[in-house]
Protein backbone atom coordinates (compact mmCIF):
# COMPACT_ATOMS: atom_id res chain seq x y z
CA UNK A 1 28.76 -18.99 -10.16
CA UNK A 2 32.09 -20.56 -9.20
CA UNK A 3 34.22 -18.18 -10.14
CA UNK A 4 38.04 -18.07 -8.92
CA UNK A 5 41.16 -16.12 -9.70
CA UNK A 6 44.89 -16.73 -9.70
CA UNK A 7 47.86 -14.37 -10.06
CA UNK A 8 51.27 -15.30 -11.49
CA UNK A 9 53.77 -12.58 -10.68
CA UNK A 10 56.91 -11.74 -13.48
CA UNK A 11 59.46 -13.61 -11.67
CA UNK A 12 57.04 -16.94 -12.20
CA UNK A 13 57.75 -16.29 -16.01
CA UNK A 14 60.83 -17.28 -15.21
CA UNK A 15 62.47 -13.59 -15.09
CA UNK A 16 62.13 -13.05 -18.48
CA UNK A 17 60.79 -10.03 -18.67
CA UNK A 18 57.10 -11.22 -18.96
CA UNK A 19 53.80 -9.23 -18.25
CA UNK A 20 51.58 -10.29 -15.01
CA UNK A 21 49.36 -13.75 -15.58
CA UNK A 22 45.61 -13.73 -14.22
CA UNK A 23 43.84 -16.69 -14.66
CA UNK A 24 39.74 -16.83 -13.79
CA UNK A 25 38.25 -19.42 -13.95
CA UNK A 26 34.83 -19.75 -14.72
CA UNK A 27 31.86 -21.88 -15.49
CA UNK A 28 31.10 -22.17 -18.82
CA UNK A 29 27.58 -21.08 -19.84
CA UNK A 30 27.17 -19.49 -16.98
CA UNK A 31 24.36 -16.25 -17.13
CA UNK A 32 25.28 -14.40 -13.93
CA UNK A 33 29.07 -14.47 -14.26
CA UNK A 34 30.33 -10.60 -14.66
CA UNK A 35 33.57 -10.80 -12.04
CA UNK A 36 36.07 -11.47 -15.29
CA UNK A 37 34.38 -8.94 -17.26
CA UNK A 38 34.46 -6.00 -15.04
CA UNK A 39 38.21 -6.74 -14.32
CA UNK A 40 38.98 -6.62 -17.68
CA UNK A 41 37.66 -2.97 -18.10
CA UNK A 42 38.97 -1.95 -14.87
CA UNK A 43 42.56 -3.46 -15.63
CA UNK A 44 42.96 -2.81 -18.99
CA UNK A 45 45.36 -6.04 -20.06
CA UNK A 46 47.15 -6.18 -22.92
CA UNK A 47 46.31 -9.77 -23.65
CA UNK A 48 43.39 -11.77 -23.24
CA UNK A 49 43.21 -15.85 -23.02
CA UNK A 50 40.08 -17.61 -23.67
CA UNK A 51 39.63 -21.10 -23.79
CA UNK A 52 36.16 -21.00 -25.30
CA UNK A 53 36.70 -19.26 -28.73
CA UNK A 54 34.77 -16.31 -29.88
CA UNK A 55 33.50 -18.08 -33.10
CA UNK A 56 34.47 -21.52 -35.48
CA UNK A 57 37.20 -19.45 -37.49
CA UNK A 58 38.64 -17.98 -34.11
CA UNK A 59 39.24 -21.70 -32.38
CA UNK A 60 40.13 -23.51 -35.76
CA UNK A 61 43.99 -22.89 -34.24
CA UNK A 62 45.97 -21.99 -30.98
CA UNK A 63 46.62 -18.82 -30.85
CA UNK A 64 44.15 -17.60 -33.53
CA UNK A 65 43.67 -13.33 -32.50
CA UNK A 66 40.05 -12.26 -33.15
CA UNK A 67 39.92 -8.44 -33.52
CA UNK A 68 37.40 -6.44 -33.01
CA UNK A 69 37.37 -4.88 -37.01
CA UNK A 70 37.17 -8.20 -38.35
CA UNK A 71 34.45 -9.12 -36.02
CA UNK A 72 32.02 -5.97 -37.08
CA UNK A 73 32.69 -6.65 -41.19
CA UNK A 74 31.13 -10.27 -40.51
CA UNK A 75 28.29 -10.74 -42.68
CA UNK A 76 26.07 -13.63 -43.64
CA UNK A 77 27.72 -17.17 -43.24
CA UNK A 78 26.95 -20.83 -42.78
CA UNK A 79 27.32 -20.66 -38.35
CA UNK A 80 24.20 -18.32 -38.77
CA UNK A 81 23.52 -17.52 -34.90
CA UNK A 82 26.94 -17.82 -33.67
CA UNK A 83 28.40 -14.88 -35.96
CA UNK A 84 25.22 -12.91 -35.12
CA UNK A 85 26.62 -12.91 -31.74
CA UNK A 86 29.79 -11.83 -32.54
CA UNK A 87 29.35 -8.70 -34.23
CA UNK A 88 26.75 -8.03 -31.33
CA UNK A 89 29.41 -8.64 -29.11
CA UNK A 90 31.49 -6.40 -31.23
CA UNK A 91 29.45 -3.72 -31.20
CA UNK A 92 28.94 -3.64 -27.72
CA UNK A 93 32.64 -3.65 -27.08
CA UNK A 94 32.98 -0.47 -29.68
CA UNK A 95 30.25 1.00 -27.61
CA UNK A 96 31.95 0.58 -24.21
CA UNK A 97 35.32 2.18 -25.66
CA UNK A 98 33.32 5.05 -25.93
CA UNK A 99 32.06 5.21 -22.48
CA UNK A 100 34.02 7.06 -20.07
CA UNK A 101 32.99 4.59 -16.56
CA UNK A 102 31.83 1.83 -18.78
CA UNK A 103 31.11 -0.49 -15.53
CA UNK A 104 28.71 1.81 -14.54
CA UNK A 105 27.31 2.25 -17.83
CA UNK A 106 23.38 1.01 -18.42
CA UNK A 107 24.97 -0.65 -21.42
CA UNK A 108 27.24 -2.52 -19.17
CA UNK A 109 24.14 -3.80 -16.92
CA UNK A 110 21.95 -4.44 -19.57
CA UNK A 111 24.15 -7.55 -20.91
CA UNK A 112 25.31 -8.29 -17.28
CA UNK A 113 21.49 -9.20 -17.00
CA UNK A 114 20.41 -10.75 -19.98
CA UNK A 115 19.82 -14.43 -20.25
CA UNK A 116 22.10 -14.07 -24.07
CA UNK A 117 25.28 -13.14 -23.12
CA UNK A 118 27.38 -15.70 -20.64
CA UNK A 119 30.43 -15.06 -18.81
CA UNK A 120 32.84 -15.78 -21.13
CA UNK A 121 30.70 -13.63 -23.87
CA UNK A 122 31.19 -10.61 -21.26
CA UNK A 123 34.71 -11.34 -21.23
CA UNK A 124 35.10 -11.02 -24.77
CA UNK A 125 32.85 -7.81 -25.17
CA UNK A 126 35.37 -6.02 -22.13
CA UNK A 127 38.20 -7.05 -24.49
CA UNK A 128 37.18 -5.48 -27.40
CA UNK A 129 35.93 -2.50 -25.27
CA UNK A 130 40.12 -2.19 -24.08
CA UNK A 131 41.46 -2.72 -27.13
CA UNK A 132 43.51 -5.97 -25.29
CA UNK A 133 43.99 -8.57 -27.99
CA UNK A 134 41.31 -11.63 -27.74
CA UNK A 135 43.67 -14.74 -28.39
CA UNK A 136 42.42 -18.57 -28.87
CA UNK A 137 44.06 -20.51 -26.13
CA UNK A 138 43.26 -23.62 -26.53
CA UNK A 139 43.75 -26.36 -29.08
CA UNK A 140 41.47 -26.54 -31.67
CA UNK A 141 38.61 -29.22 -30.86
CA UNK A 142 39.34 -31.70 -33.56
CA UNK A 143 42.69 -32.72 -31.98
CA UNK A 144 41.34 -33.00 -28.77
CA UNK A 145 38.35 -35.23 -29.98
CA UNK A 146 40.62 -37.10 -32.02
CA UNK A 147 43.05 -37.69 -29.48
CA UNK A 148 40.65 -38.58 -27.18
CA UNK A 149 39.34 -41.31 -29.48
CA UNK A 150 42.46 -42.56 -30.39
CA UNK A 151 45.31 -42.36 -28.01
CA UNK A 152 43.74 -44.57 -25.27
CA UNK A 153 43.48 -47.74 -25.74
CA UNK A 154 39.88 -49.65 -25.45
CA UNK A 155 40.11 -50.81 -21.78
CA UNK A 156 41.58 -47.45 -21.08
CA UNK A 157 38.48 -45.87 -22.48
CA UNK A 158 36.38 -48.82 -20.65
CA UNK A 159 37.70 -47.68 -17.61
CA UNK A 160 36.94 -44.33 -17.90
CA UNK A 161 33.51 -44.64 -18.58
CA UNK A 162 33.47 -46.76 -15.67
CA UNK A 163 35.02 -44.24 -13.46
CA UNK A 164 32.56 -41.39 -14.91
CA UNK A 165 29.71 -43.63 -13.81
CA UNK A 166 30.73 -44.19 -10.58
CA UNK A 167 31.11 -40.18 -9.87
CA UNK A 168 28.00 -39.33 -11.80
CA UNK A 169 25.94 -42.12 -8.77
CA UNK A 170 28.29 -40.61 -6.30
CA UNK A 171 27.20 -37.35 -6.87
CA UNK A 172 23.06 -39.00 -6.79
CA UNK A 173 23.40 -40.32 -3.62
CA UNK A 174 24.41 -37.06 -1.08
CA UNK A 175 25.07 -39.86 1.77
CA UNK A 176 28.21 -41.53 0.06
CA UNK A 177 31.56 -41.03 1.01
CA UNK A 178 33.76 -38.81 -0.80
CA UNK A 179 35.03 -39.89 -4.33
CA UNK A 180 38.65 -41.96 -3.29
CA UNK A 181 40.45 -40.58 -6.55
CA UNK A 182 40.76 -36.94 -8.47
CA UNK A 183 39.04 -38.07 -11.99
CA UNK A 184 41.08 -34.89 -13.62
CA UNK A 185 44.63 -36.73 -12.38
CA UNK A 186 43.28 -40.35 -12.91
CA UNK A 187 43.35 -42.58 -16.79
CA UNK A 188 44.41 -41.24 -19.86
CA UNK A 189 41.07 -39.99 -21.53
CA UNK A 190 41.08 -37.63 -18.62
CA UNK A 191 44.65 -36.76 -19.27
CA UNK A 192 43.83 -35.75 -22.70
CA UNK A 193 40.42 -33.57 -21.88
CA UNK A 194 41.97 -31.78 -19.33
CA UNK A 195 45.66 -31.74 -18.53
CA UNK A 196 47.13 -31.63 -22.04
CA UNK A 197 45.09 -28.59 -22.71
CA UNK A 198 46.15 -27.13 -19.29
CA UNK A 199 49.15 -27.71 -20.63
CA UNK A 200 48.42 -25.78 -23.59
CA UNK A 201 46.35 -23.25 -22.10
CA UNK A 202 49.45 -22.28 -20.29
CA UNK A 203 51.84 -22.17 -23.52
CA UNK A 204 49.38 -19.91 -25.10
CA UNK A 205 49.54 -17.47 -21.09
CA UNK A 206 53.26 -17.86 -21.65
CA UNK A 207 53.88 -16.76 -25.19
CA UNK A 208 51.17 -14.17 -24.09
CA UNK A 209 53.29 -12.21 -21.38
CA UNK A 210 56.59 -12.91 -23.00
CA UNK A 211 55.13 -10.68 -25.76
CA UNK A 212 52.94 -8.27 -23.66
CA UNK A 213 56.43 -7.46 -21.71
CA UNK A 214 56.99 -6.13 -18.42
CA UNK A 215 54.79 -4.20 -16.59
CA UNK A 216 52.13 -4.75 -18.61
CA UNK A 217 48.71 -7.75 -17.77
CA UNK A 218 47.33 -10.58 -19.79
CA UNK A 219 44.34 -12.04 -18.17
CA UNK A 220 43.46 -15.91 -19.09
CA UNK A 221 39.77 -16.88 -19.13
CA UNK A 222 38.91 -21.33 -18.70
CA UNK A 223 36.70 -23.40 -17.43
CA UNK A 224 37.11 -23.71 -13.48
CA UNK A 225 37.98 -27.51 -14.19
CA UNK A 226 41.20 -26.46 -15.19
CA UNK A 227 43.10 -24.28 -12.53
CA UNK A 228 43.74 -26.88 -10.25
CA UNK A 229 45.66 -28.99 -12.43
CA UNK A 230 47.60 -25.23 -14.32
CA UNK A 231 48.61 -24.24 -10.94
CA UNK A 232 50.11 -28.02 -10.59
CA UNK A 233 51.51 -27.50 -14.05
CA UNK A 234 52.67 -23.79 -13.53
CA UNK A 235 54.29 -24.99 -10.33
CA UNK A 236 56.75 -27.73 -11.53
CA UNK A 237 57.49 -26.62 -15.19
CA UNK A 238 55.59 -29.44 -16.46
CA UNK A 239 53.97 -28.28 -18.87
CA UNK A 240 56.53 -28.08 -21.11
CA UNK A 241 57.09 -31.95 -21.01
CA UNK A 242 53.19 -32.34 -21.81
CA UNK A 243 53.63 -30.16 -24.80
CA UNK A 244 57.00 -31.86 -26.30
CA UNK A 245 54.70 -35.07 -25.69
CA UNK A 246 52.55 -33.78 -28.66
CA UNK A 247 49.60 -32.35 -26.91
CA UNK A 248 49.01 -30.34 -29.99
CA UNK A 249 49.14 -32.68 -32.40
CA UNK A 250 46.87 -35.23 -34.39
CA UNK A 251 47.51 -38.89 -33.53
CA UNK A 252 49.51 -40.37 -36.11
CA UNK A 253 47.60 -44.19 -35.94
CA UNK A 254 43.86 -43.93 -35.94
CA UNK A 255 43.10 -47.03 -35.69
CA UNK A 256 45.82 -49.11 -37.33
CA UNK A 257 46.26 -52.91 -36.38
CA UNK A 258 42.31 -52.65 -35.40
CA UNK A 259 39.65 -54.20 -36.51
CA UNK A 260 36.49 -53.48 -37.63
CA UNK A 261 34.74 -54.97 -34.85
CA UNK A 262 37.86 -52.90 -32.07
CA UNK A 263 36.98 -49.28 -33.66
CA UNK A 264 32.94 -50.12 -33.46
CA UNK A 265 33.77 -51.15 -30.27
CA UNK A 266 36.32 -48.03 -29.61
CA UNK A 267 33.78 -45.25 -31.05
CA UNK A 268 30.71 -46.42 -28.86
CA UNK A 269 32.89 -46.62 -25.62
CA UNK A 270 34.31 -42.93 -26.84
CA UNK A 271 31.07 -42.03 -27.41
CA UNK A 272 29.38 -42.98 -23.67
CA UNK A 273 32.54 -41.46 -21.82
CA UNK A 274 31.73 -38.37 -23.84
CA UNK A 275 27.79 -39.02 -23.09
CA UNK A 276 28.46 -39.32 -19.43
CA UNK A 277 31.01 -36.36 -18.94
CA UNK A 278 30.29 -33.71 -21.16
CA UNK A 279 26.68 -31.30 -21.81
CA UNK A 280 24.86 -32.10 -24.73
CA UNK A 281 25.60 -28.93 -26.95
CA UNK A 282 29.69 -30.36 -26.67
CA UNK A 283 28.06 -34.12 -27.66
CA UNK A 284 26.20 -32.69 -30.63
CA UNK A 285 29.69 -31.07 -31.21
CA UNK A 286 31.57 -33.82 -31.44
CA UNK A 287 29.41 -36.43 -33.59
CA UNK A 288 29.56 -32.84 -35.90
CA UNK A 289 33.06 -33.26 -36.07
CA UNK A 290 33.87 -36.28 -36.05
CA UNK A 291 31.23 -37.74 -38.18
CA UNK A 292 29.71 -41.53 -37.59
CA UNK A 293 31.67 -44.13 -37.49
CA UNK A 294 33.24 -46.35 -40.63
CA UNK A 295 30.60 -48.46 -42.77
CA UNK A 296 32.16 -51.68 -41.56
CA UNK A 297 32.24 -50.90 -37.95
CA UNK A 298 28.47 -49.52 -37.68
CA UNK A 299 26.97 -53.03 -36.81
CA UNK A 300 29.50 -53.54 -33.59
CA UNK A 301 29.01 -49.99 -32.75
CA UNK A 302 25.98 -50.07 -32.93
CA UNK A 303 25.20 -53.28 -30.26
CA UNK A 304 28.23 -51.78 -27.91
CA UNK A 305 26.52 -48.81 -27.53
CA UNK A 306 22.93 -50.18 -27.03
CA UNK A 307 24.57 -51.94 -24.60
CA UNK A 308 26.44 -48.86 -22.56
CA UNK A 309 23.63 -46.88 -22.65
CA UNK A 310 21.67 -49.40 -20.87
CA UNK A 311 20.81 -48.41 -16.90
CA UNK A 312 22.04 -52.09 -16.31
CA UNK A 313 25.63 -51.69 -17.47
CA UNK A 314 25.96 -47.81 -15.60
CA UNK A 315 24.98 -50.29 -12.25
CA UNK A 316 27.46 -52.80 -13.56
CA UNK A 317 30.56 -50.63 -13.64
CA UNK A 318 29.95 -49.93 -9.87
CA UNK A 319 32.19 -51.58 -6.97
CA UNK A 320 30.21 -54.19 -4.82
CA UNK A 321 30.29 -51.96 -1.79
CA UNK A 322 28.44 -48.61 -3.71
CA UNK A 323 26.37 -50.91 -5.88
CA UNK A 324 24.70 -51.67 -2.34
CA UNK A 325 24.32 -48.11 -1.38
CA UNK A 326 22.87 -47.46 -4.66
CA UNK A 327 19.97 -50.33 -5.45
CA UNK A 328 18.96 -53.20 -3.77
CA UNK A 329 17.37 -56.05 -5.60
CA UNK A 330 14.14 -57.54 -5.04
CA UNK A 331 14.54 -61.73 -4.48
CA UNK A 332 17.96 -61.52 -6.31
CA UNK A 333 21.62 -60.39 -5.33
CA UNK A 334 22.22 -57.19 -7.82
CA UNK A 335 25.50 -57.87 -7.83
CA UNK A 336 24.95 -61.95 -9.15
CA UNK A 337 22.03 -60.08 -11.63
CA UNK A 338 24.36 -57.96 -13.19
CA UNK A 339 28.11 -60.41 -13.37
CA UNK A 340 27.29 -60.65 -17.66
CA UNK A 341 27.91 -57.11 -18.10
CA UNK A 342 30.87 -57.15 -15.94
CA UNK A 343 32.54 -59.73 -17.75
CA UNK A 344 31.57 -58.41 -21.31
CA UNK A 345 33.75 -55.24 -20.20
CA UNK A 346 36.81 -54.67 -22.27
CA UNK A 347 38.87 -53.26 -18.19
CA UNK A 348 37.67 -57.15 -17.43
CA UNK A 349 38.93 -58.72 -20.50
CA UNK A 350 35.89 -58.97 -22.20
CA UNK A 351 35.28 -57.62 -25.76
CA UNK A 352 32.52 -54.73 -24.88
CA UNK A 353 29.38 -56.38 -26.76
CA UNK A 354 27.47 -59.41 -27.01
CA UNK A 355 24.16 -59.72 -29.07
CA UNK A 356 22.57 -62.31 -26.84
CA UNK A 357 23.15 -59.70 -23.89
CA UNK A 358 21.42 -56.91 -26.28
CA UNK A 359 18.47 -58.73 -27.37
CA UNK A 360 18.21 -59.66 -23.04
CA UNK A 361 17.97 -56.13 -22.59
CA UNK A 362 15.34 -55.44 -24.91
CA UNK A 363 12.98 -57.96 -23.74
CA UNK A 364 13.44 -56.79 -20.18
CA UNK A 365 12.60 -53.35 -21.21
CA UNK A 366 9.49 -54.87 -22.93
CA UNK A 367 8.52 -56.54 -20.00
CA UNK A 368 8.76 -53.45 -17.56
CA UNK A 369 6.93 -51.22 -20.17
């Protein structure tokens, strides 16, 4: 597990009287994680921050409280499994309460050691057990996945695909040198996954111990992807200038002065960043949400992302230098093989598909099979 823990004393409120900030960070679906859970009993907060919300209704806004009542009187409902889990998680937390040393309970160890219940699930289950309020941190996931479709442009959205691929055959190849650039502090799809909702995430620890008040603890729970760039955040203030920015909000444009060809083009390059950086349960998640793209756009979208998905344009994104460390090609210079789908890229002025490169691709892929 890579677990990791942060303190932020009163005075880092800014002397207004706030309670004690602890932020863990954890990884998410991760079986084995217990550390968060087991402080929560033993500390007893007032408030806890999740980033990963209990249930739908508890993440569909910031700042959304899930008690532990409301959680048990859940019946039958269209998310099926997920609200099973809840009022198990419930229960389990009304069973604790009742425990006198409930880290030492064979309740406690039981869930520590099953398969079903993640970190972040034993997180929630300690809350209930405390009676600390279990608040949504985060901003609900249709503004992130609609900013992150819409707010960068297409060659910023190029580029970070591009980027992702490079890391992804960075991390294949242990002999490479290190990564020359942070992807969490570089391009503004990145920007938008992760620090506007550090930005957030530290609002909602904020308002949290401002209302807890002195002397008392809220504990925030997120992904371990996000405390380097709170502490950066926490450090200089700036998250309040992220947050004026609009970080919470729905982009205002989707779309407009595109078109139909740019937003097939858009959706399939939003769709192969999201491919490349995030697990598959979040990627089911997000075509969910967001739904397939417009009528009009489908036939664009469709070639673009045939075309990004291929193994030939993840090689093409690389520099000459790791392209080398990466394949070599057999009578033919990789890098001459491969100058088409560089130059159909939107970050190289191209305009991200091209039929006759498609149907090239599909005969190769004949030919190898």
């Amino acid at each position: 597990m890579c677990y990791q823990g942060c303190r932020h004393t009163n005075a880092a409120v800014g002397g207004e009287g706030g309670a004690d900030i602890y932020i863990f960070g954890v990884m998410h679906a991760d079986p084995e994680g217990w550390e968060t859970g087991e402080f929560i009993l033993k500390n007893k907060p007032h408030t806890v921050v999740v980033e990963t919300a209990l249930n739908p209704a508890h993440g569909s806004a910031t700042g959304n409280v899930a008690s532990v009542q409301e959680c048990l009187m859940i019946t039958n409902s269209a998310y099926g499994m997920v609200d099973a889990r809840t009022r198990a998680l419930a229960h389990i937390g009304v069973q604790l309460a009742d425990v006198q040393n409930p880290i030492e309970s064979d309740l406690w160890k039981e869930i520590c050691r099953s398969p079903m219940f993640f970190s972040e699930h034993l997180a929630y289950a300690a809350a209930f057990a405390v009676g600390a309020q279990l608040i949504h941190g985060d901003r609900p996931k249709l503004v992130t996945y609609q900013r992150m479709l819409w707010q960068p442009s297409i060659v910023d959205l190029d580029y970070a695909f591009g980027l992702q691929s490079a890391l992804n055959y960075h991390d294949l190849v242990a002999h490479m040198r290190p990564p020359t650039q942070d992807p969490a502090a570089t391009g503004m799809t990145e920007q938008i996954l992760i620090g506007e909702r550090d930005a957030v995430l530290l609002q909602s620890l904020y308002t949290a111990s401002l209302e807890a008040g002195a002397g008392a603890a809220v504990v925030g729970v997120v992904g371990s992807s996000h405390l380097g760039g709170m502490r950066r955040l926490w450090a200089t203030d700036g998250w309040r200038e992220v947050i004026a920015s609009g970080a919470l909000e729905l982009p205002k444009h989707c779309g407009q002065g595109e078109s139909p060809e740019q937003i097939g083009v858009r959706r399939a390059l939003f769709d192969g960043v999201i491919r490349l950086t995030c697990r598959i349960d979040v990627t089911n998640d997000i075509y969910e949400t967001l739904g397939p793209p417009p009528e009009e756009s489908f036939g664009v979208y469709d070639l673009t992302h045939e075309l990004y998905g291929s193994s030939r344009m993840l090689l093409a994104t690389l520099g000459k230098e790791q392209l080398e460390e990466v394949c070599q090609g057999w009578r033919c210079d990789m890098w001459e093989v491969l100058t088409p789908l560089r130059e159909i890229r939107p970050v190289n002025g191209g305009r991200g598909y091209e039929e006759e490169l498609v149907m090239q691709l599909r005969q190769l892929n004949y030919e190898i099979t």
